[in-house]
Protein backbone atom coordinates (compact mmCIF):
# COMPACT_ATOMS: atom_id res chain seq x y z
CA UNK A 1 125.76 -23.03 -38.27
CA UNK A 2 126.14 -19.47 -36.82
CA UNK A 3 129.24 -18.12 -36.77
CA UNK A 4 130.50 -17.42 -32.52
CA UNK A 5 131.18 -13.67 -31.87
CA UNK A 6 133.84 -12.33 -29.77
CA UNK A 7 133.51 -9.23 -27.53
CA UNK A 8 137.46 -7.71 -27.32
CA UNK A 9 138.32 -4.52 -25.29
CA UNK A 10 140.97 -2.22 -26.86
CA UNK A 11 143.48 -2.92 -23.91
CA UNK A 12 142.41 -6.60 -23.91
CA UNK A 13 143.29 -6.92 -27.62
CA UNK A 14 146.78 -5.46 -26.97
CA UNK A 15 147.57 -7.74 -24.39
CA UNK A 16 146.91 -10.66 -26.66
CA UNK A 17 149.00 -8.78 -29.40
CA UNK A 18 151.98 -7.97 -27.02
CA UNK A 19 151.81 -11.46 -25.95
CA UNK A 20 151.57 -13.26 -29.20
CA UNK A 21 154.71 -11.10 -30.63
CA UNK A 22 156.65 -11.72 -27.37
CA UNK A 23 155.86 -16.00 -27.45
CA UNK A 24 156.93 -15.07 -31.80
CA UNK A 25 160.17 -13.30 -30.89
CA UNK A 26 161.04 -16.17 -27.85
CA UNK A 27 161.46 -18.94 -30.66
CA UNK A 28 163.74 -16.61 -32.79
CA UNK A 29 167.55 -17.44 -31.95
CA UNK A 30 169.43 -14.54 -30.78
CA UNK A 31 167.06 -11.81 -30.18
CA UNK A 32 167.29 -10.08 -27.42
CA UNK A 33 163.35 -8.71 -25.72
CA UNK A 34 163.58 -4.97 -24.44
CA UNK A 35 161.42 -3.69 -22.30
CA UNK A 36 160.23 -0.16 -23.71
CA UNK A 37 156.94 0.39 -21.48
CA UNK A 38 155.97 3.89 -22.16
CA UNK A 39 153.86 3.88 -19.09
CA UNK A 40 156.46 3.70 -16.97
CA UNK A 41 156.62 6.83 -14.38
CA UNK A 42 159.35 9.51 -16.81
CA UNK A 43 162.59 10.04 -14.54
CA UNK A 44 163.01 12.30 -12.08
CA UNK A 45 165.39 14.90 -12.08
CA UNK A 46 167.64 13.78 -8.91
CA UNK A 47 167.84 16.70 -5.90
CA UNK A 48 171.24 17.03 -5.31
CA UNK A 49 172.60 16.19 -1.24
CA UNK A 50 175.37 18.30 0.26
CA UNK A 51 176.63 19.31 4.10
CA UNK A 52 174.20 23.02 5.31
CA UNK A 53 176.77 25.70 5.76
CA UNK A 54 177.87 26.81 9.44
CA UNK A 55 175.83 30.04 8.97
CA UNK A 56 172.93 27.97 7.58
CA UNK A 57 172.98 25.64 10.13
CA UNK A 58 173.02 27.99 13.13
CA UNK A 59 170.14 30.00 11.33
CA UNK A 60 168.36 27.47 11.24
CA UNK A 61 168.69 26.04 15.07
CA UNK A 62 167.90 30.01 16.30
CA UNK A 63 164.85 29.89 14.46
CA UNK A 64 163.84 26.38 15.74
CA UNK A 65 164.51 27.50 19.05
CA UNK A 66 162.49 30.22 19.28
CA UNK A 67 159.44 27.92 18.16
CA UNK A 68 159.46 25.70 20.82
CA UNK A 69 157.11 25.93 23.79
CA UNK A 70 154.84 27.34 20.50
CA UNK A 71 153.18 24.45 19.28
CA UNK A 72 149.72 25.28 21.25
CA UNK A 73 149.17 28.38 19.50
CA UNK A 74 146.14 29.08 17.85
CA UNK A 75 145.98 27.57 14.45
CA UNK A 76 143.99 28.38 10.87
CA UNK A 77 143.57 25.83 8.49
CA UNK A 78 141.56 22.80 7.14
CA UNK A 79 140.31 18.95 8.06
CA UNK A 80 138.00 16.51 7.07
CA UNK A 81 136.13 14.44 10.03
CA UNK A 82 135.17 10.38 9.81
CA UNK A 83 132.21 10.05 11.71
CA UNK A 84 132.36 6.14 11.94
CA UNK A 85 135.46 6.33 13.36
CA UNK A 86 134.54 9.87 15.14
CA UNK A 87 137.98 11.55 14.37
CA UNK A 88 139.55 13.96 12.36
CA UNK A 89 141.56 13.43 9.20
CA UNK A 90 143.60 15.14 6.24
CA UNK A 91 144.23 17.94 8.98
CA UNK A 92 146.39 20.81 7.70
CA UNK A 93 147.12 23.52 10.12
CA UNK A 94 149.14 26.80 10.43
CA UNK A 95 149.81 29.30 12.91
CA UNK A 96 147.52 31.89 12.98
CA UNK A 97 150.96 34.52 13.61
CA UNK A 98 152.19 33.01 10.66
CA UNK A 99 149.83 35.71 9.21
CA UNK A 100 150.54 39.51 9.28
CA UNK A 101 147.26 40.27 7.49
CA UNK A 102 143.77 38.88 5.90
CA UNK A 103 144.75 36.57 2.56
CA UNK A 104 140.64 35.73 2.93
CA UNK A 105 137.21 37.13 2.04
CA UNK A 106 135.65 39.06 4.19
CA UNK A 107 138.90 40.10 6.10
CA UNK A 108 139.76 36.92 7.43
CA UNK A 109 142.89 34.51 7.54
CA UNK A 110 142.67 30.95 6.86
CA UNK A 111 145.69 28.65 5.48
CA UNK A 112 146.32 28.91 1.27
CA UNK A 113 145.94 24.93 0.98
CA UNK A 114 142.64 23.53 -0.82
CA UNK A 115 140.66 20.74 0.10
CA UNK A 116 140.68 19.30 -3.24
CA UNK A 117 144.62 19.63 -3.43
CA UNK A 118 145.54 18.19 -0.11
CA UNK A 119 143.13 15.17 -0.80
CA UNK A 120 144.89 14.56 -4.26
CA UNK A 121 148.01 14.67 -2.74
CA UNK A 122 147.11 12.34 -0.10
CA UNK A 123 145.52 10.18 -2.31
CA UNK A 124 148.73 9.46 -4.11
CA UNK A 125 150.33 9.50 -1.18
CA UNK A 126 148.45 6.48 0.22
CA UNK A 127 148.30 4.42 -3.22
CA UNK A 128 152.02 4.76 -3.93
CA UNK A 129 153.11 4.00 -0.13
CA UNK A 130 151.88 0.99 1.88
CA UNK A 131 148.73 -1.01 0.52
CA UNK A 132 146.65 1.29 -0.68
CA UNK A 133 144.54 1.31 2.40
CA UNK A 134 143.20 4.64 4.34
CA UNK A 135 140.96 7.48 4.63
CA UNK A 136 140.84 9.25 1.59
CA UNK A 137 138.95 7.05 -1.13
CA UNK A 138 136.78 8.38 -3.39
CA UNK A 139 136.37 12.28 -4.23
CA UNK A 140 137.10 15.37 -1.56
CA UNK A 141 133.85 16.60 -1.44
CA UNK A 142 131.94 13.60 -0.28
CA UNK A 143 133.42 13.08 3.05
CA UNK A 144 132.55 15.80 6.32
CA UNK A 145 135.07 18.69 6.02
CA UNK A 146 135.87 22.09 7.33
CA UNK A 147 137.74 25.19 7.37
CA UNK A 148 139.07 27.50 10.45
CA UNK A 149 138.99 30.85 9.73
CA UNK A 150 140.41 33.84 12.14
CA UNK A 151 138.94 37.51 12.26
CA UNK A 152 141.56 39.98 13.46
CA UNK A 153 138.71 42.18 13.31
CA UNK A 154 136.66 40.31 16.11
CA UNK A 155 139.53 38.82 17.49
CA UNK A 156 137.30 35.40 16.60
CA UNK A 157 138.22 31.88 15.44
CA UNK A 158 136.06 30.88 12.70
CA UNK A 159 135.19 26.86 12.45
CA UNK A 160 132.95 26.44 9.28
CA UNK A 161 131.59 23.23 8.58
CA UNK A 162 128.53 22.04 6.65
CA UNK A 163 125.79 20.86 7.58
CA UNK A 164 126.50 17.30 8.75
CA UNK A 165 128.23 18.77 12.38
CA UNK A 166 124.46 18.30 13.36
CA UNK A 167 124.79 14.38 12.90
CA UNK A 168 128.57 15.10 14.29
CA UNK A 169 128.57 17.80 17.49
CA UNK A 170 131.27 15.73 18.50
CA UNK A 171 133.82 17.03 16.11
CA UNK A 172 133.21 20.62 17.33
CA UNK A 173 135.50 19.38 20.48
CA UNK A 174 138.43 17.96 18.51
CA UNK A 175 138.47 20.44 15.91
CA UNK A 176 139.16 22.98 19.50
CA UNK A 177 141.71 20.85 20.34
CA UNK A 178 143.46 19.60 17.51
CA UNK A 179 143.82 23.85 16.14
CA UNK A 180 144.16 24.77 20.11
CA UNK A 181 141.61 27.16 19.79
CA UNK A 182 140.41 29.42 22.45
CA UNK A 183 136.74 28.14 23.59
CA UNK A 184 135.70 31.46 24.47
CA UNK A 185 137.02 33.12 21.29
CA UNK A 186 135.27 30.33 18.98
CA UNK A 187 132.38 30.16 17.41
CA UNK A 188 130.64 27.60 14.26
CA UNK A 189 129.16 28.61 11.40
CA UNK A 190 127.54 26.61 8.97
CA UNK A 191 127.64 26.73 5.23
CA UNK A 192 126.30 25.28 1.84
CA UNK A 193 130.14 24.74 0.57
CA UNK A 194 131.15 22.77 2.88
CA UNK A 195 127.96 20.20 2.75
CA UNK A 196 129.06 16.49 2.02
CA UNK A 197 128.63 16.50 -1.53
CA UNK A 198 129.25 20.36 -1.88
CA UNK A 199 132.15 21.36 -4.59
CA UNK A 200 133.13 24.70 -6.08
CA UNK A 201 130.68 23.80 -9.14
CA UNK A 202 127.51 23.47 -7.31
């Protein structure tokens, strides 16, 4: 008669390990089970609370104060767009004063943050909080995305996109709105890196 074969994963042969030593241990009298799971999150050094300072906290409320009333200013900085739902997503955004001079190719200004970065981020964000559910699922580069980019030489708003805006004119509205861009100070461009699918090693 032929001998039955078993097919065993590594991590399904330690479960039946851990549990047949656990079940072993429970019958011994006086033994006490720890818990040692090494994949356990390592503990975080805790940020210490304490009261802002007078000076501290009137520095701060001057410099709040003269930012309000500036929340419509022109803005640099990146998004990504879901065209079921026909709305933008993942949008990180920064004052276009914030800027004294070009930090881009080219001579322009855009925000420092990175697609890729803000999507890991947000990735974690959304598994570790809530149910696991939202937009980013999957890896950066295969959803639409952008970049707005200003040229202090042209006195020009940059929005670069790939190639899917032409499936997606819609978008070129929000983006306007959602980085209060001037319309007549605004032009898209279109470019290979920022094609669905598109990442720095293509």
């Amino acid at each position: 008669m032929a001998e039955k074969k078993y097919s065993l994963s590594l991590e399904q042969l330690n479960e039946l390990v851990s549990d047949a030593v656990a079940t072993a241990i429970k019958k011994l009298e006086n033994v006490e089970i720890i818990d040692d799971d090494s994949t356990k999150k390592p503990a975080q050094t805790e940020v210490k609370v304490s009261q802002m300072d007078e000076e501290q906290y009137r520095e701060a409320i001057n410099t709040m104060a003269k930012n309000r009333g500036a929340g419509d200013e022109p803005k640099v900085g990146i998004f990504w767009y879901n065209a079921t739902r026909k709305e933008l997503f993942g949008v990180v955004t920064h004052k276009r004063t914030d800027y004294l001079k070009p930090n881009a190719g080219g001579g322009l200004i855009t925000c420092s943050e990175m697609h890729e970065d803000v999507w890991k981020k947000e990735l974690r964000r959304q598994k570790y909080h809530g149910d696991g559910t939202g937009p980013f699922k999957g890896e950066y580069q295969m959803r639409p995305r952008g970049r707005v980019f200003f040229s202090p030489a042209d006195d020009q708003y940059i929005i670069a996109v790939g190639t899917w805006i032409d499936q997606s004119p819609e978008a070129v509205e929000q983006i306007i709105e959602e980085f209060d861009l001037p319309r007549e100070k605004t032009i898209v461009k279109k470019a290979s890196h920022w094609d669905i699918g598109q990442t720095w090693n293509d």
